[in-house]
N, C-alpha and C. Protein backbone atom coordinates (compact mmCIF):
# COMPACT_ATOMS: atom_id res chain seq x y z
N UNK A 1 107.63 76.43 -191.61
CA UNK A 1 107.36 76.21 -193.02
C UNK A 1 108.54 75.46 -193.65
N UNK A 2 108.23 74.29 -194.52
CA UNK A 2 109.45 73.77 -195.05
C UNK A 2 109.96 74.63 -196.23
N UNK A 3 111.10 74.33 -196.16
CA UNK A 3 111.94 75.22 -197.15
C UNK A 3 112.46 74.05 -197.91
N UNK A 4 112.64 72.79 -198.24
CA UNK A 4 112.96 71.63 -199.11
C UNK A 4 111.84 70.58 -199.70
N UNK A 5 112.00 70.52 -200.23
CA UNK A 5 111.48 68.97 -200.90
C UNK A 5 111.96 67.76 -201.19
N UNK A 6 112.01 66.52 -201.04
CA UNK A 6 112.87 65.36 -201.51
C UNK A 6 112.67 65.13 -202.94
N UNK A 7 113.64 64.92 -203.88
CA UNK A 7 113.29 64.81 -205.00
C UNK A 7 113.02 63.15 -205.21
N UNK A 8 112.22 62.95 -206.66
CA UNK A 8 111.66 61.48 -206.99
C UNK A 8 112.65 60.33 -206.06
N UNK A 9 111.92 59.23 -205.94
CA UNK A 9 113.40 58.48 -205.81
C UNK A 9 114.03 57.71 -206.88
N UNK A 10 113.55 58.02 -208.27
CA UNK A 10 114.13 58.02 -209.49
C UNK A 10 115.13 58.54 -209.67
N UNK A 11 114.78 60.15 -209.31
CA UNK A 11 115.46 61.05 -209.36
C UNK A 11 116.62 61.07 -208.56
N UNK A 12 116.50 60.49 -207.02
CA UNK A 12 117.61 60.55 -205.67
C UNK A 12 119.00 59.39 -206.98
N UNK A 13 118.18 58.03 -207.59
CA UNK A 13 119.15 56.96 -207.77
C UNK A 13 119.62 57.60 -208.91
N UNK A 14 119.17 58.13 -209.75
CA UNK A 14 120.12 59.01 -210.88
C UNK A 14 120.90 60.26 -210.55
N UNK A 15 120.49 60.50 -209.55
CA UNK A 15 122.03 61.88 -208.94
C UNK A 15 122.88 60.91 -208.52
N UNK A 16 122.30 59.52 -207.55
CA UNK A 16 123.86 58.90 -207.00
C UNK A 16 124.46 59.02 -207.72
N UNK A 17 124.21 58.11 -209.17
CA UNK A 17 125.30 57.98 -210.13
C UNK A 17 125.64 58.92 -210.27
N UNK A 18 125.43 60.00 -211.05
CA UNK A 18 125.80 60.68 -211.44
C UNK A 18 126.78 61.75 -210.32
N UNK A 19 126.73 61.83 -209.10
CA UNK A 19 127.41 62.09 -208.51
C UNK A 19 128.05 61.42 -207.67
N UNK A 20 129.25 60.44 -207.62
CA UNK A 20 129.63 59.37 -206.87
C UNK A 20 130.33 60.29 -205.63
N UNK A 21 130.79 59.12 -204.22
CA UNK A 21 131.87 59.90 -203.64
C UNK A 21 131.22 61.45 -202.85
N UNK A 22 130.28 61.70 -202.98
CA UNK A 22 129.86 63.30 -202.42
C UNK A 22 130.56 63.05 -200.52
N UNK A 23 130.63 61.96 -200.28
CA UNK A 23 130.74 61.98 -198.68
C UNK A 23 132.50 62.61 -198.62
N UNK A 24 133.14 62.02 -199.42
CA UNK A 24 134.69 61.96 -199.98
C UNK A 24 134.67 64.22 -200.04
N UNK A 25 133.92 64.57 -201.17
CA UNK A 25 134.13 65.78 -200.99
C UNK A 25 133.70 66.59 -200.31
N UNK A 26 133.20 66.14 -199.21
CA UNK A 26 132.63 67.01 -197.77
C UNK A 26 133.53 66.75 -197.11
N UNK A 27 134.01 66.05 -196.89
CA UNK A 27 135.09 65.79 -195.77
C UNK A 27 136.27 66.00 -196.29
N UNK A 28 136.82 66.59 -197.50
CA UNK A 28 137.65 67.36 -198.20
C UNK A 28 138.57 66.55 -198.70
N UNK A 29 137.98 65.47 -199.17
CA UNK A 29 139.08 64.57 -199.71
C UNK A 29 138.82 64.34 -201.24
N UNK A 30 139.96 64.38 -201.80
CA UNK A 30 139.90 64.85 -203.24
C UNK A 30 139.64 62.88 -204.10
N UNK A 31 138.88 63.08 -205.42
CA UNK A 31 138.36 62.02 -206.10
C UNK A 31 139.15 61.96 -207.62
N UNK A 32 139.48 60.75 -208.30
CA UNK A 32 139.66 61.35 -209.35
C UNK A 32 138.39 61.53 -209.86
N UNK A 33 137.23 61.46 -209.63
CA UNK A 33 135.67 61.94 -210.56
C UNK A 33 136.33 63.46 -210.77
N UNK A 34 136.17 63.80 -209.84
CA UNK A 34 136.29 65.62 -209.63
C UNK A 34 137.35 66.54 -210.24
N UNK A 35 137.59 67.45 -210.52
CA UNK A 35 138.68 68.40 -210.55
C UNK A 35 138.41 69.47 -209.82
N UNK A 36 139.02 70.51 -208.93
CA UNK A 36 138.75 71.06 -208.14
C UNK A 36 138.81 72.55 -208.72
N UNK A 37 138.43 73.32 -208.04
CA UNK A 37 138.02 74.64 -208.85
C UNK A 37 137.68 75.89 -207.40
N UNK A 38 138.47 76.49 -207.18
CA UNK A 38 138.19 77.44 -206.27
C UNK A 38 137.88 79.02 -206.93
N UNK A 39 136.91 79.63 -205.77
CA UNK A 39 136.31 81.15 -206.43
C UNK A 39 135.99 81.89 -205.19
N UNK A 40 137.14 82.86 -205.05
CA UNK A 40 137.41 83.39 -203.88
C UNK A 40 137.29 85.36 -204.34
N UNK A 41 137.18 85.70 -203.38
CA UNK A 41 137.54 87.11 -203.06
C UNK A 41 138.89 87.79 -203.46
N UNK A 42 139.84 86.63 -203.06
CA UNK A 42 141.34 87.34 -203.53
C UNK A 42 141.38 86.38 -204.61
N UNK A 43 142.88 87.10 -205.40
CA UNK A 43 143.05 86.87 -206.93
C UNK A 43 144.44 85.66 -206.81
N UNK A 44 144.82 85.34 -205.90
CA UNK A 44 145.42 84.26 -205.20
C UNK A 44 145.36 83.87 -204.26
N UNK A 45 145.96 82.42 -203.66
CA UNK A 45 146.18 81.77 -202.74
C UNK A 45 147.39 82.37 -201.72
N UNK A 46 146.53 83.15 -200.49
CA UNK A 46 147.51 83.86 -199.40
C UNK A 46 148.37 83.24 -198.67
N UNK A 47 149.30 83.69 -198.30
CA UNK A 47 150.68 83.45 -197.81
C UNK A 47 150.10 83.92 -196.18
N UNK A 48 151.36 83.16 -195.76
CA UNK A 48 150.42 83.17 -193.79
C UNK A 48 150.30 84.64 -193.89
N UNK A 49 151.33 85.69 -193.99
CA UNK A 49 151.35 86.93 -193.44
C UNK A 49 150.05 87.85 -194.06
N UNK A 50 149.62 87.46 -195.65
CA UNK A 50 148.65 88.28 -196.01
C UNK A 50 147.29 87.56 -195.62
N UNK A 51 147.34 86.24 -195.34
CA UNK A 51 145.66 85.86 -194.32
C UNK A 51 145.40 86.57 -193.05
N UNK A 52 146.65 86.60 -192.40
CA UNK A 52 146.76 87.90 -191.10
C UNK A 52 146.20 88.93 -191.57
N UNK A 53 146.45 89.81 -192.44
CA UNK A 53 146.23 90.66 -192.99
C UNK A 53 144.82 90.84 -193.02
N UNK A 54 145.08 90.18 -194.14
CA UNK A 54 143.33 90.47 -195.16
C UNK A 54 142.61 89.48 -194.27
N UNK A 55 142.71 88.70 -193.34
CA UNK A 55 141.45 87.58 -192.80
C UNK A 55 141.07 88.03 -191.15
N UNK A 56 142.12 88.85 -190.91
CA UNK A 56 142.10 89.26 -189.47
C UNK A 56 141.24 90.49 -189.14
N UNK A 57 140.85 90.44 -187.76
CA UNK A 57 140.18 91.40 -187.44
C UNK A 57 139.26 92.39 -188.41
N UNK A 58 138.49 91.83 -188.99
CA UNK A 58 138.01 92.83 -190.13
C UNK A 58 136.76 93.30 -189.30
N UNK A 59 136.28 94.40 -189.97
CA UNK A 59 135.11 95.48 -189.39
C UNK A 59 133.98 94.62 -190.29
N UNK A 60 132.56 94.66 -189.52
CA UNK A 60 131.50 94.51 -190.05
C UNK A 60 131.45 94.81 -191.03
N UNK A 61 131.50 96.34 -191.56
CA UNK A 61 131.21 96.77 -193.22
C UNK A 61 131.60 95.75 -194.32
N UNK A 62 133.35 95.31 -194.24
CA UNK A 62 133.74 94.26 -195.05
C UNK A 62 133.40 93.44 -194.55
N UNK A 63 132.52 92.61 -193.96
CA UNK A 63 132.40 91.44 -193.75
C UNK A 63 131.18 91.22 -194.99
N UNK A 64 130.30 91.95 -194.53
CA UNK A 64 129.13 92.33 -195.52
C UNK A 64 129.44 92.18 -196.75
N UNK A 65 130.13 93.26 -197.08
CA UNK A 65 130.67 93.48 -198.30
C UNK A 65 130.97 92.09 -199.08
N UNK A 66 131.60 91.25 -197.87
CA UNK A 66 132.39 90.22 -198.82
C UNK A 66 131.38 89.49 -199.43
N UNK A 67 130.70 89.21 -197.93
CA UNK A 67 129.31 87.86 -197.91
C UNK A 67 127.79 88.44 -198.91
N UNK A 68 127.98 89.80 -199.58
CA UNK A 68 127.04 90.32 -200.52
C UNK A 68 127.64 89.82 -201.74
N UNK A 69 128.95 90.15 -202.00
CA UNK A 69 129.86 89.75 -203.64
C UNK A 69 129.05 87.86 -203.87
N UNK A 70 129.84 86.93 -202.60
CA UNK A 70 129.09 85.60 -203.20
C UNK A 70 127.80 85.83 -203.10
N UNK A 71 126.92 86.04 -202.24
CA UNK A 71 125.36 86.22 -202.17
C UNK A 71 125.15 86.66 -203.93
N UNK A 72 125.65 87.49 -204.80
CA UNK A 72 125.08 88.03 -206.06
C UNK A 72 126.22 86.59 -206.66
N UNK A 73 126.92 86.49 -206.44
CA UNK A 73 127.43 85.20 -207.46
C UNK A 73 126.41 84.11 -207.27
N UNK A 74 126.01 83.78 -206.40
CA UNK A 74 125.29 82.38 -206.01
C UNK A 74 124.00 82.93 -206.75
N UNK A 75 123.26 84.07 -206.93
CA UNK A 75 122.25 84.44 -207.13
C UNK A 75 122.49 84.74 -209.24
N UNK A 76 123.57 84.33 -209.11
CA UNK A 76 123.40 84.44 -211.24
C UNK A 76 123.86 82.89 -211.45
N UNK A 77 124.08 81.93 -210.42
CA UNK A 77 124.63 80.52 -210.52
C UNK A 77 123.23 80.04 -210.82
N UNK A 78 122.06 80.71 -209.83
CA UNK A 78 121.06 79.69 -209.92
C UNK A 78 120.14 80.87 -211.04
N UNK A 79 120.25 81.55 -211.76
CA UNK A 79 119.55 81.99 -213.01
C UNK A 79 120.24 80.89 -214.23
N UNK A 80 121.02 80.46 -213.96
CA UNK A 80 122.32 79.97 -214.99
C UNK A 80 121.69 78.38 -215.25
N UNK A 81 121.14 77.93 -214.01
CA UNK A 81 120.82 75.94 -213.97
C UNK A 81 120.61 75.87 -212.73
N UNK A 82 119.99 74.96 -212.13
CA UNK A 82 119.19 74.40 -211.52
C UNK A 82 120.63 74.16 -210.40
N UNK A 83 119.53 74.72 -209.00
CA UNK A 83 120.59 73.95 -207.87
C UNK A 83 120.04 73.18 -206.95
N UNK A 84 120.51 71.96 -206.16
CA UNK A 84 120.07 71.43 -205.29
C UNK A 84 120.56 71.16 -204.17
N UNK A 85 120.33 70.91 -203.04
CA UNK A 85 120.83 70.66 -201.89
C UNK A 85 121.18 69.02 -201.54
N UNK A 86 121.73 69.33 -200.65
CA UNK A 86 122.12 67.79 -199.84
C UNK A 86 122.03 67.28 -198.39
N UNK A 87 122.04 66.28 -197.91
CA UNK A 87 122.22 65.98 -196.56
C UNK A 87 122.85 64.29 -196.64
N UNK A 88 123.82 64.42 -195.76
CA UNK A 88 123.44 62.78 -195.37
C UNK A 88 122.89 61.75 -194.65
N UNK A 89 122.57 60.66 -194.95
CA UNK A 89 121.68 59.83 -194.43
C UNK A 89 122.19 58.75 -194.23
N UNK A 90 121.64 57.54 -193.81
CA UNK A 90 121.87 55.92 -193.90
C UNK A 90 122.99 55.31 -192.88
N UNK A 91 123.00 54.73 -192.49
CA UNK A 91 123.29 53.92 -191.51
C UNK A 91 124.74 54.50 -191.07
N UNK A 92 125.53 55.19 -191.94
CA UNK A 92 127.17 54.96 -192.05
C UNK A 92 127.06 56.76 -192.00
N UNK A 93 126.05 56.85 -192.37
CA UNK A 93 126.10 58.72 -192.69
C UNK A 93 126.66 59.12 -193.83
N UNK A 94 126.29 58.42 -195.20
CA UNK A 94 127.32 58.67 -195.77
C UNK A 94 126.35 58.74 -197.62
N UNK A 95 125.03 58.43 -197.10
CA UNK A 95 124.12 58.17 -198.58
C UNK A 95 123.73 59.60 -198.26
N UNK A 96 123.92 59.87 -199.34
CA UNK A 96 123.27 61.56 -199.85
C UNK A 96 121.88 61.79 -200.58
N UNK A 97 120.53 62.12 -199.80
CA UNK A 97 119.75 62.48 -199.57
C UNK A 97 119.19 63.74 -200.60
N UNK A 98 118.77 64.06 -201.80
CA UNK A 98 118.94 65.06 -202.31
C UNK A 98 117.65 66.07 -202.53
N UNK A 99 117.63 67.05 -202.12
CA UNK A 99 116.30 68.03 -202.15
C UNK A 99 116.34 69.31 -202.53
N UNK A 100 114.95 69.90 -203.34
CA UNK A 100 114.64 70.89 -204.09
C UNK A 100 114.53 72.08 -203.41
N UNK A 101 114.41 73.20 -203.77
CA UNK A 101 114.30 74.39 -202.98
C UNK A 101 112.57 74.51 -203.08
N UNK A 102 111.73 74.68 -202.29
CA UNK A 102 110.31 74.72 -202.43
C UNK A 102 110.08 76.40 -203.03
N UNK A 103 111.35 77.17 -202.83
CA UNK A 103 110.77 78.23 -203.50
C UNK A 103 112.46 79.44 -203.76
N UNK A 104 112.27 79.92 -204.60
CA UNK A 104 113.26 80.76 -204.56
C UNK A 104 114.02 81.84 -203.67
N UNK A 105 113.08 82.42 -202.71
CA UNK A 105 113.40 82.62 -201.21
C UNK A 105 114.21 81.54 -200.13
N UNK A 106 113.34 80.37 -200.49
CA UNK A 106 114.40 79.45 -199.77
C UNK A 106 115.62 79.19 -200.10
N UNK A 107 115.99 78.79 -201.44
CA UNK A 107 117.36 78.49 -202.07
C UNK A 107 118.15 79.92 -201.78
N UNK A 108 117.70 80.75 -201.89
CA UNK A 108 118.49 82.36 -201.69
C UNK A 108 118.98 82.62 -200.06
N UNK A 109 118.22 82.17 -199.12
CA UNK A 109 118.20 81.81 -197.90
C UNK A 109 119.21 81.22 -197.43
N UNK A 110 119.17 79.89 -197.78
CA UNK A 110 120.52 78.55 -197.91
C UNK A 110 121.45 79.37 -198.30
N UNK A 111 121.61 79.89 -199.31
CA UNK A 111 122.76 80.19 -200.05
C UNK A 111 123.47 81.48 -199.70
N UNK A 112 122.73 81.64 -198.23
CA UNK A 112 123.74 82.86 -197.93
C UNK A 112 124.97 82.39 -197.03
N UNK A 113 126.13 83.74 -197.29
CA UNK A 113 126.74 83.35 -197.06
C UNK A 113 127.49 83.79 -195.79
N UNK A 114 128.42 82.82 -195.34
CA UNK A 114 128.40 82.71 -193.64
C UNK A 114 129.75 82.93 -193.61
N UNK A 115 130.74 81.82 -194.44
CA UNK A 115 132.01 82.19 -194.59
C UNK A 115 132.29 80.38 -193.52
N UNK A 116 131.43 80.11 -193.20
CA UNK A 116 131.64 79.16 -192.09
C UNK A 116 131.47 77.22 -192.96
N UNK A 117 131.60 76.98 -194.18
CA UNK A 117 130.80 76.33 -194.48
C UNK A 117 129.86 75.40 -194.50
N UNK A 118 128.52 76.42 -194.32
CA UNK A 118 126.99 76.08 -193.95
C UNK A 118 126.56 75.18 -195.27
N UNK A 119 126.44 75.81 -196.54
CA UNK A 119 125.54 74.86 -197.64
C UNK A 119 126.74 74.47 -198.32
N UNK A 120 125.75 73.18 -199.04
CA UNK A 120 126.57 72.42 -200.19
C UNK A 120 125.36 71.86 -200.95
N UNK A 121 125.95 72.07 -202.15
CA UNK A 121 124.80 72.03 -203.20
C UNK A 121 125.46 71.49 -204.39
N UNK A 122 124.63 70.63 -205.27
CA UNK A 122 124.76 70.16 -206.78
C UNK A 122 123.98 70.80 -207.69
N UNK A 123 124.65 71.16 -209.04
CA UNK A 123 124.22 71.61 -209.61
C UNK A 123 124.25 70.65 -210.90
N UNK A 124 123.02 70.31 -210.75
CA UNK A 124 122.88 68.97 -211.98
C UNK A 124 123.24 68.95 -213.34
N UNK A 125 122.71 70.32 -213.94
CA UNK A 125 123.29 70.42 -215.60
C UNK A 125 124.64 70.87 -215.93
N UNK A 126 125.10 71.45 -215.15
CA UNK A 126 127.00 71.64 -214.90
C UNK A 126 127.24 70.27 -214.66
N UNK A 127 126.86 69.24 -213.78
CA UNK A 127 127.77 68.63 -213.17
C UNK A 127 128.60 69.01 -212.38
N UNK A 128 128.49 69.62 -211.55
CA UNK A 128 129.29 70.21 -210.36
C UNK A 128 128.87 70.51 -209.07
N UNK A 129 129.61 70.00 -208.33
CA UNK A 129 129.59 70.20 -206.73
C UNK A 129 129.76 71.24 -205.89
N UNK A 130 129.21 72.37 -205.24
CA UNK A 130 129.82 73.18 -204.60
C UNK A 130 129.71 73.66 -203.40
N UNK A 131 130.30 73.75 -202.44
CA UNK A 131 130.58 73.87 -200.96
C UNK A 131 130.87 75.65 -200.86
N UNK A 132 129.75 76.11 -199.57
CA UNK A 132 130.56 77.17 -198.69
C UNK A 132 132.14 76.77 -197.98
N UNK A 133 132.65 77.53 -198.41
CA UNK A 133 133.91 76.83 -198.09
C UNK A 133 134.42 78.41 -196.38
N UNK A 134 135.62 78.12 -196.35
CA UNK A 134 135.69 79.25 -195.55
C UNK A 134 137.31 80.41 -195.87
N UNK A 135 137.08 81.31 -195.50
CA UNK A 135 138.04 82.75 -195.48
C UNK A 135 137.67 83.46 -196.63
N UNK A 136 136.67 83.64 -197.06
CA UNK A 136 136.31 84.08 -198.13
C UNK A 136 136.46 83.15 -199.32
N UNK A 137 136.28 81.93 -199.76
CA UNK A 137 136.97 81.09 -200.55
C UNK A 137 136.62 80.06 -200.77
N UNK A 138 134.97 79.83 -201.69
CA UNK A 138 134.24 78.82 -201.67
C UNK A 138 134.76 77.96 -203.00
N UNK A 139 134.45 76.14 -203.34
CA UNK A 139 134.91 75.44 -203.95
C UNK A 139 134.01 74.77 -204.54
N UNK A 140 134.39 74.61 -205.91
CA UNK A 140 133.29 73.65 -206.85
C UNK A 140 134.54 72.87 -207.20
N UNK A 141 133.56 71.12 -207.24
CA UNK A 141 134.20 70.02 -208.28
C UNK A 141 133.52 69.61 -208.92
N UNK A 142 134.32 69.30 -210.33
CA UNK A 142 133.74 69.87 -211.48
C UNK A 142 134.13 68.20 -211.90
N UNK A 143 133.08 67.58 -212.39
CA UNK A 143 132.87 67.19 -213.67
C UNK A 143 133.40 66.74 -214.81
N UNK A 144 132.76 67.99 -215.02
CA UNK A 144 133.09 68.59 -216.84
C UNK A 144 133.81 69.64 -217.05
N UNK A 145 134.93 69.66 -217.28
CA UNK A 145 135.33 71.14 -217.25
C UNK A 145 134.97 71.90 -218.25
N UNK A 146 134.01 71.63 -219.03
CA UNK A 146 133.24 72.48 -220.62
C UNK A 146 132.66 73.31 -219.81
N UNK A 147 131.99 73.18 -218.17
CA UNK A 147 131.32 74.14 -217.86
C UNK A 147 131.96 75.29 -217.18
N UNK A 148 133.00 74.99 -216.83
CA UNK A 148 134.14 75.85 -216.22
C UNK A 148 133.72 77.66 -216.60
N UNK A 149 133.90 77.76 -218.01
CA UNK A 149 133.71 79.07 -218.25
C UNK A 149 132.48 79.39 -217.38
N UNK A 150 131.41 79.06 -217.50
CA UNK A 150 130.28 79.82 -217.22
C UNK A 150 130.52 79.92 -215.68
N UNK A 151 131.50 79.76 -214.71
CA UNK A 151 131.81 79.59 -213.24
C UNK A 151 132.44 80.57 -213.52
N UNK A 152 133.28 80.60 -214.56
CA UNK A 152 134.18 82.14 -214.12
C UNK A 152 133.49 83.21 -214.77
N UNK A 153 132.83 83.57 -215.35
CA UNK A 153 131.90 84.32 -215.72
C UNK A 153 131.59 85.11 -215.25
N UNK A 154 130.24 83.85 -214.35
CA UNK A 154 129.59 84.46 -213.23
C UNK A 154 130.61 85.13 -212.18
N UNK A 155 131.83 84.80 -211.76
CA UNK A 155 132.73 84.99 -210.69
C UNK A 155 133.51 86.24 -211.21
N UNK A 156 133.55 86.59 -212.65
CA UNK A 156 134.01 87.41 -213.10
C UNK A 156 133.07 88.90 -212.59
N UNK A 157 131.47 88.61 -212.90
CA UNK A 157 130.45 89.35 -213.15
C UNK A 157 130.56 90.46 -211.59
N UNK A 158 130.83 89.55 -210.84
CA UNK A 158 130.79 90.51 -209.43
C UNK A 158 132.12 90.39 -208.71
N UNK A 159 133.08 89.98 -209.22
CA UNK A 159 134.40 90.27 -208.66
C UNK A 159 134.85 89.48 -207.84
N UNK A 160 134.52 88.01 -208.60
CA UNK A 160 135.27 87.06 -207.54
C UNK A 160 136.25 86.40 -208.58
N UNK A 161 137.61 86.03 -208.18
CA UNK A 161 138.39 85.44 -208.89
C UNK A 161 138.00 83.48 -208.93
N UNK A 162 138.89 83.25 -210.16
CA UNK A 162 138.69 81.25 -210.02
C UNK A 162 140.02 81.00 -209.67
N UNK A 163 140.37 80.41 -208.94
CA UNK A 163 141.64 79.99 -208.34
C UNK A 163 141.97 78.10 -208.33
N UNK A 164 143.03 77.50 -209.05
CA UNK A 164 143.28 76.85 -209.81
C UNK A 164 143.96 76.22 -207.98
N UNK A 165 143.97 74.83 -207.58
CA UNK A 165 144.47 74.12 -207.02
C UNK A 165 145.85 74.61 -206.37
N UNK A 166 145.80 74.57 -204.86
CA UNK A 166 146.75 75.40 -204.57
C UNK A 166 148.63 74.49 -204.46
């Protein structure tokens, strides 16, 4: 069963614009379009000895635990505005392809979380980009930063911190 849709191709040439560079922030290279915006589990950026720590050997229970906290953040992101997915395409691999969730099971699906980063998604009325990122410690680039609050909000709502460029 498909779980996507391609959106108009009205629609594909008005996200390009509006989102330039997406190949640039998959491959983790920073734009001036963007400002970067991290929303993690911890309330800072760890030092080698506390990633040992807190990233090592952990038991199933917290693993869960962690990958449930974003699972309910991602799940008040998309009550909040509209999310969409991506892929790339075209000769170079590098034109971004953009598609709908055919149903809210599916987008909830995608959007779980792995810790490995599996999805990356735009969120059109924010203006913002956001990647599964990995160690507990996923990343939006932002835009607009008017929408900023409503990211920490939500990140507030279930106990994830926003963490400012390290």
């Amino acid at each position: 069963m498909r779980k996507f849709l391609n959106v108009s191709k009205e629609r594909q040439k008005a996200l390009e614009q509006q989102f330039p560079r997406l190949i640039d922030l998959a491959q983790v290279n920073e734009t001036k379009e963007y400002t970067y915006l991290a929303v993690s589990i911890f309330d800072h950026w760890l030092n080698r000895d506390e990633a040992m720590e807190l990233l090592g050997d952990l038991d199933a229970s917290e693993i869960v635990r962690r990958a449930s906290i974003f699972e309910s953040f991602n799940h008040l992101l998309s009550e909040q505005t509209e999310i969409l997915t991506f892929r790339f395409r075209g000769l170079k691999g590098d034109k971004p392809r953009f598609k709908s969730f055919l149903s809210e099971h599916a987008q909830s699906m995608y959007l779980r979380q792995t810790d490995m980063g599996m999805y990356q998604v735009i969120l059109p009325k924010l203006n913002a980009v956001y990647f599964e990122g990995y160690d507990d410690t996923n990343v939006f680039y932002l835009k607009d930063l008017s929408v900023r609050p409503i990211i920490e909000s939500c990140a507030e709502k279930v106990g994830l911190h926003c963490l400012e460029h390290w």
